[in-house]
PDB file of N, CA and C in Angstrom:
ATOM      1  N   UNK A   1     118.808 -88.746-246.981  1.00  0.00           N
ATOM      2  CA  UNK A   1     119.365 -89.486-245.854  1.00  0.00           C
ATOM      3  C   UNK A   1     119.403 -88.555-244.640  1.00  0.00           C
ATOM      4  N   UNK A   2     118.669 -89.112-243.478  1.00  0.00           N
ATOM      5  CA  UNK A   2     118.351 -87.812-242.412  1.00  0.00           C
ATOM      6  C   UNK A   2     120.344 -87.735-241.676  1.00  0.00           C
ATOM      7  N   UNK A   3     120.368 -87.116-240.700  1.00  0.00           N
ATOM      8  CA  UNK A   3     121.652 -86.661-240.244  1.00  0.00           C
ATOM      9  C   UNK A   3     121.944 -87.946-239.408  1.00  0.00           C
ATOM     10  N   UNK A   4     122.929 -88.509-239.083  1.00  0.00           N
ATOM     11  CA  UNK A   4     123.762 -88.922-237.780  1.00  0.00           C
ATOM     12  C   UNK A   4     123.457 -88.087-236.475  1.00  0.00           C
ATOM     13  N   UNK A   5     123.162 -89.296-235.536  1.00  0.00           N
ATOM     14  CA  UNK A   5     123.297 -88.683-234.510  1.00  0.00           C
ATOM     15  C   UNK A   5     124.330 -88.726-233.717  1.00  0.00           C
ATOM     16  N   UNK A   6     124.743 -88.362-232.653  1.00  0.00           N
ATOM     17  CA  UNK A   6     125.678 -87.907-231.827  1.00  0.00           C
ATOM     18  C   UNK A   6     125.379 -88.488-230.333  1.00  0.00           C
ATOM     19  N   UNK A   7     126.040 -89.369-230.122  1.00  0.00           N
ATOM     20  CA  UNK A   7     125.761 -89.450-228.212  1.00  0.00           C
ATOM     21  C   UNK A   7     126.069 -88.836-227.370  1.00  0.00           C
ATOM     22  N   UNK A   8     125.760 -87.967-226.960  1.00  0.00           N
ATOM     23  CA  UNK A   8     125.590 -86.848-226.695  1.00  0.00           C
ATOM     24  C   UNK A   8     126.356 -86.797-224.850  1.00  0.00           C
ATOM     25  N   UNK A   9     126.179 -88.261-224.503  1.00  0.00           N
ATOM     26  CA  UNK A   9     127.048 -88.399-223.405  1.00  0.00           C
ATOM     27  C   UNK A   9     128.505 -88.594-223.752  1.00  0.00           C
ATOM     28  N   UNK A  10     129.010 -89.261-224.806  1.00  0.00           N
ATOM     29  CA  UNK A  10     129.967 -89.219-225.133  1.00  0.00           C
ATOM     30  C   UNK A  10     131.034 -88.273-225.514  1.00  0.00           C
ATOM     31  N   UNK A  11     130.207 -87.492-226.116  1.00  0.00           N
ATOM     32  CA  UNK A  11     130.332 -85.989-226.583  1.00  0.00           C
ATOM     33  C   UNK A  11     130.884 -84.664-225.739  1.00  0.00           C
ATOM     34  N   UNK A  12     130.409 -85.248-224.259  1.00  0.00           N
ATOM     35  CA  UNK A  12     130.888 -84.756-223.416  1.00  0.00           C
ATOM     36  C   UNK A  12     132.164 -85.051-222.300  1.00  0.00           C
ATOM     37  N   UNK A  13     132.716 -86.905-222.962  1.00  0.00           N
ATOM     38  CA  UNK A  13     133.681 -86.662-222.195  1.00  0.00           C
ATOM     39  C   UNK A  13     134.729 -86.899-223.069  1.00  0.00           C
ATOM     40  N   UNK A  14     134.665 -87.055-224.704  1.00  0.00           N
ATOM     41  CA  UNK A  14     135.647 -87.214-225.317  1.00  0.00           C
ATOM     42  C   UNK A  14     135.884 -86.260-226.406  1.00  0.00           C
ATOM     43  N   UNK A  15     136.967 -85.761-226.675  1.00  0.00           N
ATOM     44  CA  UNK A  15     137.563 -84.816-227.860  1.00  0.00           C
ATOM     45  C   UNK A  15     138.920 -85.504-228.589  1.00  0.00           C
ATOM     46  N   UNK A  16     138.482 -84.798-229.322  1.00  0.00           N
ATOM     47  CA  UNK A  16     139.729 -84.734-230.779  1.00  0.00           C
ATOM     48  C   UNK A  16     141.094 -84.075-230.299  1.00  0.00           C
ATOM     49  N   UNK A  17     141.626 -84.604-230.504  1.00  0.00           N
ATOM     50  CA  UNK A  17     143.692 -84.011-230.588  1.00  0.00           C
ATOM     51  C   UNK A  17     144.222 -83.818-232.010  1.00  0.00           C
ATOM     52  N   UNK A  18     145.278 -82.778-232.261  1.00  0.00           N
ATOM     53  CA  UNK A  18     145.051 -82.260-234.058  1.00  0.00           C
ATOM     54  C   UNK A  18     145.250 -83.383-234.459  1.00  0.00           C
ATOM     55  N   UNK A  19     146.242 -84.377-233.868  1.00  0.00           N
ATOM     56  CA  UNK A  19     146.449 -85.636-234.793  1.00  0.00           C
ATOM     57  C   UNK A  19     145.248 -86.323-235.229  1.00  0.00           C
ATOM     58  N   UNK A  20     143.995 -86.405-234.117  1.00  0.00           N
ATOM     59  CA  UNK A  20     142.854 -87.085-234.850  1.00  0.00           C
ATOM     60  C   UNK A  20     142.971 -88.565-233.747  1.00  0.00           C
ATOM     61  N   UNK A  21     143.624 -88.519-232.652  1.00  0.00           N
ATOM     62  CA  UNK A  21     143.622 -89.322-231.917  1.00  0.00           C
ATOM     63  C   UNK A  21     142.398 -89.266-230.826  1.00  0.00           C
ATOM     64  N   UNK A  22     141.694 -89.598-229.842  1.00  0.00           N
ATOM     65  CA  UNK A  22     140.576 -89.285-228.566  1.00  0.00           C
ATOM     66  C   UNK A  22     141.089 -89.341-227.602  1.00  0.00           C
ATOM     67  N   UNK A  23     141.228 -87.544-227.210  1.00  0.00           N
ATOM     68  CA  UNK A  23     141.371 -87.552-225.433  1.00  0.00           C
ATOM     69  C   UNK A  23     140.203 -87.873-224.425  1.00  0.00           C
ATOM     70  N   UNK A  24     140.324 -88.134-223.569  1.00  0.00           N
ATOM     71  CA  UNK A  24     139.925 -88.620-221.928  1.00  0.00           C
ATOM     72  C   UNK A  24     140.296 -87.954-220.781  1.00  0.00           C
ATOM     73  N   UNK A  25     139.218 -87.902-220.032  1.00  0.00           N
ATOM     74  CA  UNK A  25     139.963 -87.335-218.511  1.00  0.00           C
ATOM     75  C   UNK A  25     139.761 -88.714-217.776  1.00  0.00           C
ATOM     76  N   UNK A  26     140.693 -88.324-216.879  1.00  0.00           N
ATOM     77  CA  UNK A  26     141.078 -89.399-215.814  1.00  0.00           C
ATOM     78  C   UNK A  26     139.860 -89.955-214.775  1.00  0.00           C
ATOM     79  N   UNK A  27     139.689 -90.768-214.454  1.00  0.00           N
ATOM     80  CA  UNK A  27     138.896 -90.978-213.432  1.00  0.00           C
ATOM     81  C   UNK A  27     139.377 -90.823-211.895  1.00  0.00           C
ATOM     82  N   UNK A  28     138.484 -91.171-210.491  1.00  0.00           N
ATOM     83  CA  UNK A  28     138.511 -91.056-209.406  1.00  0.00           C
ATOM     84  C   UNK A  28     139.329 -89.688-209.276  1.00  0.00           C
ATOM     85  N   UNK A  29     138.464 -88.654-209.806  1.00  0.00           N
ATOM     86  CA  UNK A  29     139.503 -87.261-209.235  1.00  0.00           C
ATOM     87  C   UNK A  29     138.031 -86.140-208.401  1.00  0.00           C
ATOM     88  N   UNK A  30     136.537 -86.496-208.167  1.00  0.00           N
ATOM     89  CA  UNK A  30     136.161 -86.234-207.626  1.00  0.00           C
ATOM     90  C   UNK A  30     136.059 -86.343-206.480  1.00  0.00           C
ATOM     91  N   UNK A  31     135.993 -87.101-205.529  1.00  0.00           N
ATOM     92  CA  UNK A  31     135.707 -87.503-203.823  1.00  0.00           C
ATOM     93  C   UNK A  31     136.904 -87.543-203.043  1.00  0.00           C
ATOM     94  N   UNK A  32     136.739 -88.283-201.997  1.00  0.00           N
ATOM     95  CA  UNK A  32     137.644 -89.010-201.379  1.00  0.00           C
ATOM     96  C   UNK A  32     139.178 -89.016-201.627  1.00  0.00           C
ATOM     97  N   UNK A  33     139.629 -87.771-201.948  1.00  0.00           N
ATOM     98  CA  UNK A  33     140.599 -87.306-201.794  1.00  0.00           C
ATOM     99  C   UNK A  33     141.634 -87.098-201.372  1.00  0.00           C
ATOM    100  N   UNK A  34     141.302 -87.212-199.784  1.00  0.00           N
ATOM    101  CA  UNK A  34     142.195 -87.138-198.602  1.00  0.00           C
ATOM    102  C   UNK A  34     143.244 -88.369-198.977  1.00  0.00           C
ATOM    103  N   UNK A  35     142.842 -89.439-198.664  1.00  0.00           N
ATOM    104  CA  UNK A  35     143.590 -90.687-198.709  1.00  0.00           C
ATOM    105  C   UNK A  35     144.407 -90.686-199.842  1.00  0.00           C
ATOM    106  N   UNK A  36     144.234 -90.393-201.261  1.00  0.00           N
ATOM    107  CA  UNK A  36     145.197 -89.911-202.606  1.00  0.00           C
ATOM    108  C   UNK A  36     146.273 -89.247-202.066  1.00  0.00           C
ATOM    109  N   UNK A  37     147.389 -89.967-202.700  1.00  0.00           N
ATOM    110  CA  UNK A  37     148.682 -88.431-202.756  1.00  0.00           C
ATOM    111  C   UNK A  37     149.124 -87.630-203.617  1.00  0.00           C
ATOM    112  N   UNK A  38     149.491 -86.506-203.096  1.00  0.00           N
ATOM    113  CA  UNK A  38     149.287 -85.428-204.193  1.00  0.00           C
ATOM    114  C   UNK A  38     150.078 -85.607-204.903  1.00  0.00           C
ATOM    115  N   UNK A  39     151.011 -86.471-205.441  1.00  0.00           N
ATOM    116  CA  UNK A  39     151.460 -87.140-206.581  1.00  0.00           C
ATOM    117  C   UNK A  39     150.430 -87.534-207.769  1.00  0.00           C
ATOM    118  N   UNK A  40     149.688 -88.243-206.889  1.00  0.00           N
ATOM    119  CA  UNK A  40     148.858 -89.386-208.013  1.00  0.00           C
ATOM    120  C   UNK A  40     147.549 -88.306-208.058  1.00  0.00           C
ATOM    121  N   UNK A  41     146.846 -87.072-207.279  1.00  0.00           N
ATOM    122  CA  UNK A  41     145.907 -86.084-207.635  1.00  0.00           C
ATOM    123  C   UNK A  41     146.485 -85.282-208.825  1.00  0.00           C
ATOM    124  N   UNK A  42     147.808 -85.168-208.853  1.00  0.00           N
ATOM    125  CA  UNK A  42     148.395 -83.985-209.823  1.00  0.00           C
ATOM    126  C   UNK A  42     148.379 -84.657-210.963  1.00  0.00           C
ATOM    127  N   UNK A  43     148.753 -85.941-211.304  1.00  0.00           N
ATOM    128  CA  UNK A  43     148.728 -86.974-212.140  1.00  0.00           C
ATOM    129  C   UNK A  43     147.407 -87.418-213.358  1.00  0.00           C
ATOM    130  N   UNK A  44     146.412 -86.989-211.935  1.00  0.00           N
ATOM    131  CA  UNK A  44     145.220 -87.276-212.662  1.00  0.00           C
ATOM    132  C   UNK A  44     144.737 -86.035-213.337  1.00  0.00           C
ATOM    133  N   UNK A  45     145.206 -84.991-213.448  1.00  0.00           N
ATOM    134  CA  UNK A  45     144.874 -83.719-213.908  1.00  0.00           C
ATOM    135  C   UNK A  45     145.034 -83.804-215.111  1.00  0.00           C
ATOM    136  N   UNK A  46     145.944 -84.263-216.042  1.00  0.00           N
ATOM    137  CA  UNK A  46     146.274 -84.203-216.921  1.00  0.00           C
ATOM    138  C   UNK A  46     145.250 -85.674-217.854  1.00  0.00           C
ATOM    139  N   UNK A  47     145.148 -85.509-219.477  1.00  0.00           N
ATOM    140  CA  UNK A  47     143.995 -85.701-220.001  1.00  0.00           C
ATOM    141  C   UNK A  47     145.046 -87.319-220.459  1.00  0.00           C
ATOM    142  N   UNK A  48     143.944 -88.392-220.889  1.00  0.00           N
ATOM    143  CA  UNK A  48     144.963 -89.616-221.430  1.00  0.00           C
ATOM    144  C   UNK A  48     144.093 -89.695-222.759  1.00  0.00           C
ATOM    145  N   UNK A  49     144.914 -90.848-223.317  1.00  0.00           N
ATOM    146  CA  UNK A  49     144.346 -90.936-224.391  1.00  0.00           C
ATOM    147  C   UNK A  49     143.776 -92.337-224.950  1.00  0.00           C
ATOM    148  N   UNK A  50     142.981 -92.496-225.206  1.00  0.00           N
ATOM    149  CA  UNK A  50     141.951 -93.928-225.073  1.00  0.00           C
ATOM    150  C   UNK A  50     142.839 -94.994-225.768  1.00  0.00           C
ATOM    151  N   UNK A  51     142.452 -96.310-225.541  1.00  0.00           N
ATOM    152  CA  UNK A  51     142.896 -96.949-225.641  1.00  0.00           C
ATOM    153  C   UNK A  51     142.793 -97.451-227.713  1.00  0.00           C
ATOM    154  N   UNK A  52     143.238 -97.953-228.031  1.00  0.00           N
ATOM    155  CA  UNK A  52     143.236 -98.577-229.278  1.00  0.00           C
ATOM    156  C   UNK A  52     142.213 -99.352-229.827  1.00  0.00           C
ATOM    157  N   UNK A  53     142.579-100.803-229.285  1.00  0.00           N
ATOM    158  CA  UNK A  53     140.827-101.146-229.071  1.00  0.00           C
ATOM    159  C   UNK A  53     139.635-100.723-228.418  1.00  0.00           C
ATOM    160  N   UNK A  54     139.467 -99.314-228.228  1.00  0.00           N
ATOM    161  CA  UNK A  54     138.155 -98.759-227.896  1.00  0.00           C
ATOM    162  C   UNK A  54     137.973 -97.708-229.062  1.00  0.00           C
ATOM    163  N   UNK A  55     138.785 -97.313-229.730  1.00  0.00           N
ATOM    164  CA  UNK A  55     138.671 -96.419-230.737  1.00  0.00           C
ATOM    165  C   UNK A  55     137.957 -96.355-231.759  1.00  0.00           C
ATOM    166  N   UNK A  56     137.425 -97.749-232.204  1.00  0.00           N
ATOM    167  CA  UNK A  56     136.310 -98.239-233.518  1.00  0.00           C
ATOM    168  C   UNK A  56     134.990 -97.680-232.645  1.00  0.00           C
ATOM    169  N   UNK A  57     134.469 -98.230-231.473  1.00  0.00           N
ATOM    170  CA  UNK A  57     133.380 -97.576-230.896  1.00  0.00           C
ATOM    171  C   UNK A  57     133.461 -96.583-230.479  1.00  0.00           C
ATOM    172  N   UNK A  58     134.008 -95.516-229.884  1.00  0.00           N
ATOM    173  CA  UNK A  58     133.653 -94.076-229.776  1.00  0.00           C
ATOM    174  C   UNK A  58     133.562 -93.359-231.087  1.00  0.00           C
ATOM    175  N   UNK A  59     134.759 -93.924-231.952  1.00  0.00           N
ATOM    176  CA  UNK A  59     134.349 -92.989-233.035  1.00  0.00           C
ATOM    177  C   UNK A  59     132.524 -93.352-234.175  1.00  0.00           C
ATOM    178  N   UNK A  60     131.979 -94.474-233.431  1.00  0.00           N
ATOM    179  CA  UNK A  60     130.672 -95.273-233.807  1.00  0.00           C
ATOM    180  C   UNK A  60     129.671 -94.000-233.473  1.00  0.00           C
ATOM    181  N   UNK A  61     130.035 -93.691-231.681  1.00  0.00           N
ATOM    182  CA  UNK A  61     129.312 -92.670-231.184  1.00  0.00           C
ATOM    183  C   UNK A  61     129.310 -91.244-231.417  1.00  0.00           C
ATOM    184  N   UNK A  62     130.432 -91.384-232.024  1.00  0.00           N
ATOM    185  CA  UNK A  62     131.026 -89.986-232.290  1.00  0.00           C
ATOM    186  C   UNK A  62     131.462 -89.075-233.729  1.00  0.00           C
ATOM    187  N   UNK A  63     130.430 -89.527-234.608  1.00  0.00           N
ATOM    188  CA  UNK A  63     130.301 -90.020-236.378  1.00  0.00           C
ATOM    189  C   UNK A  63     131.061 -88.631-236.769  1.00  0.00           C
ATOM    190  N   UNK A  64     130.702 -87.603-236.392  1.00  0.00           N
ATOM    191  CA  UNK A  64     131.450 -85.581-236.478  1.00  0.00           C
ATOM    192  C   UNK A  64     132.333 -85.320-236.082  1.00  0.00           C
ATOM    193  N   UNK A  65     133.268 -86.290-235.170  1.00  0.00           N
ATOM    194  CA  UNK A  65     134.291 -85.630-234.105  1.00  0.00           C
ATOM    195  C   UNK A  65     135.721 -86.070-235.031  1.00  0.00           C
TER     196      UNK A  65
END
């Protein structure tokens, strides 16, 4: 049976937490900045954690993680 592959885009924006849950980074934290307040920039720094019903498909993409 050849190996599983890996999506390899996925791979890059999602990881494992020890519990075995999938972290995420936040979106809109590249550009357009100015107009954000540095409330809601500092906010987005920090990593979330995917939703529930998305969890059957990343871990589809993500067969090793």
């Amino acid at each position: 049976m050849p190996k599983m592959k890996t999506n390899r885009a996925a791979a890059k924006r999602f990881s494992a937490t020890g519990s075995g849950k999938i972290r995420r980074r936040k979106a809109f934290t590249s550009h357009i900045l100015t107009k954000k307040s540095t409330k809601r920039k500092r906010n987005l720094r920090k990593a979330g954690l995917i939703a529930e019903c998305d969890t059957k498909a990343i871990k589809r993409m993500l067969p090793y993680l």
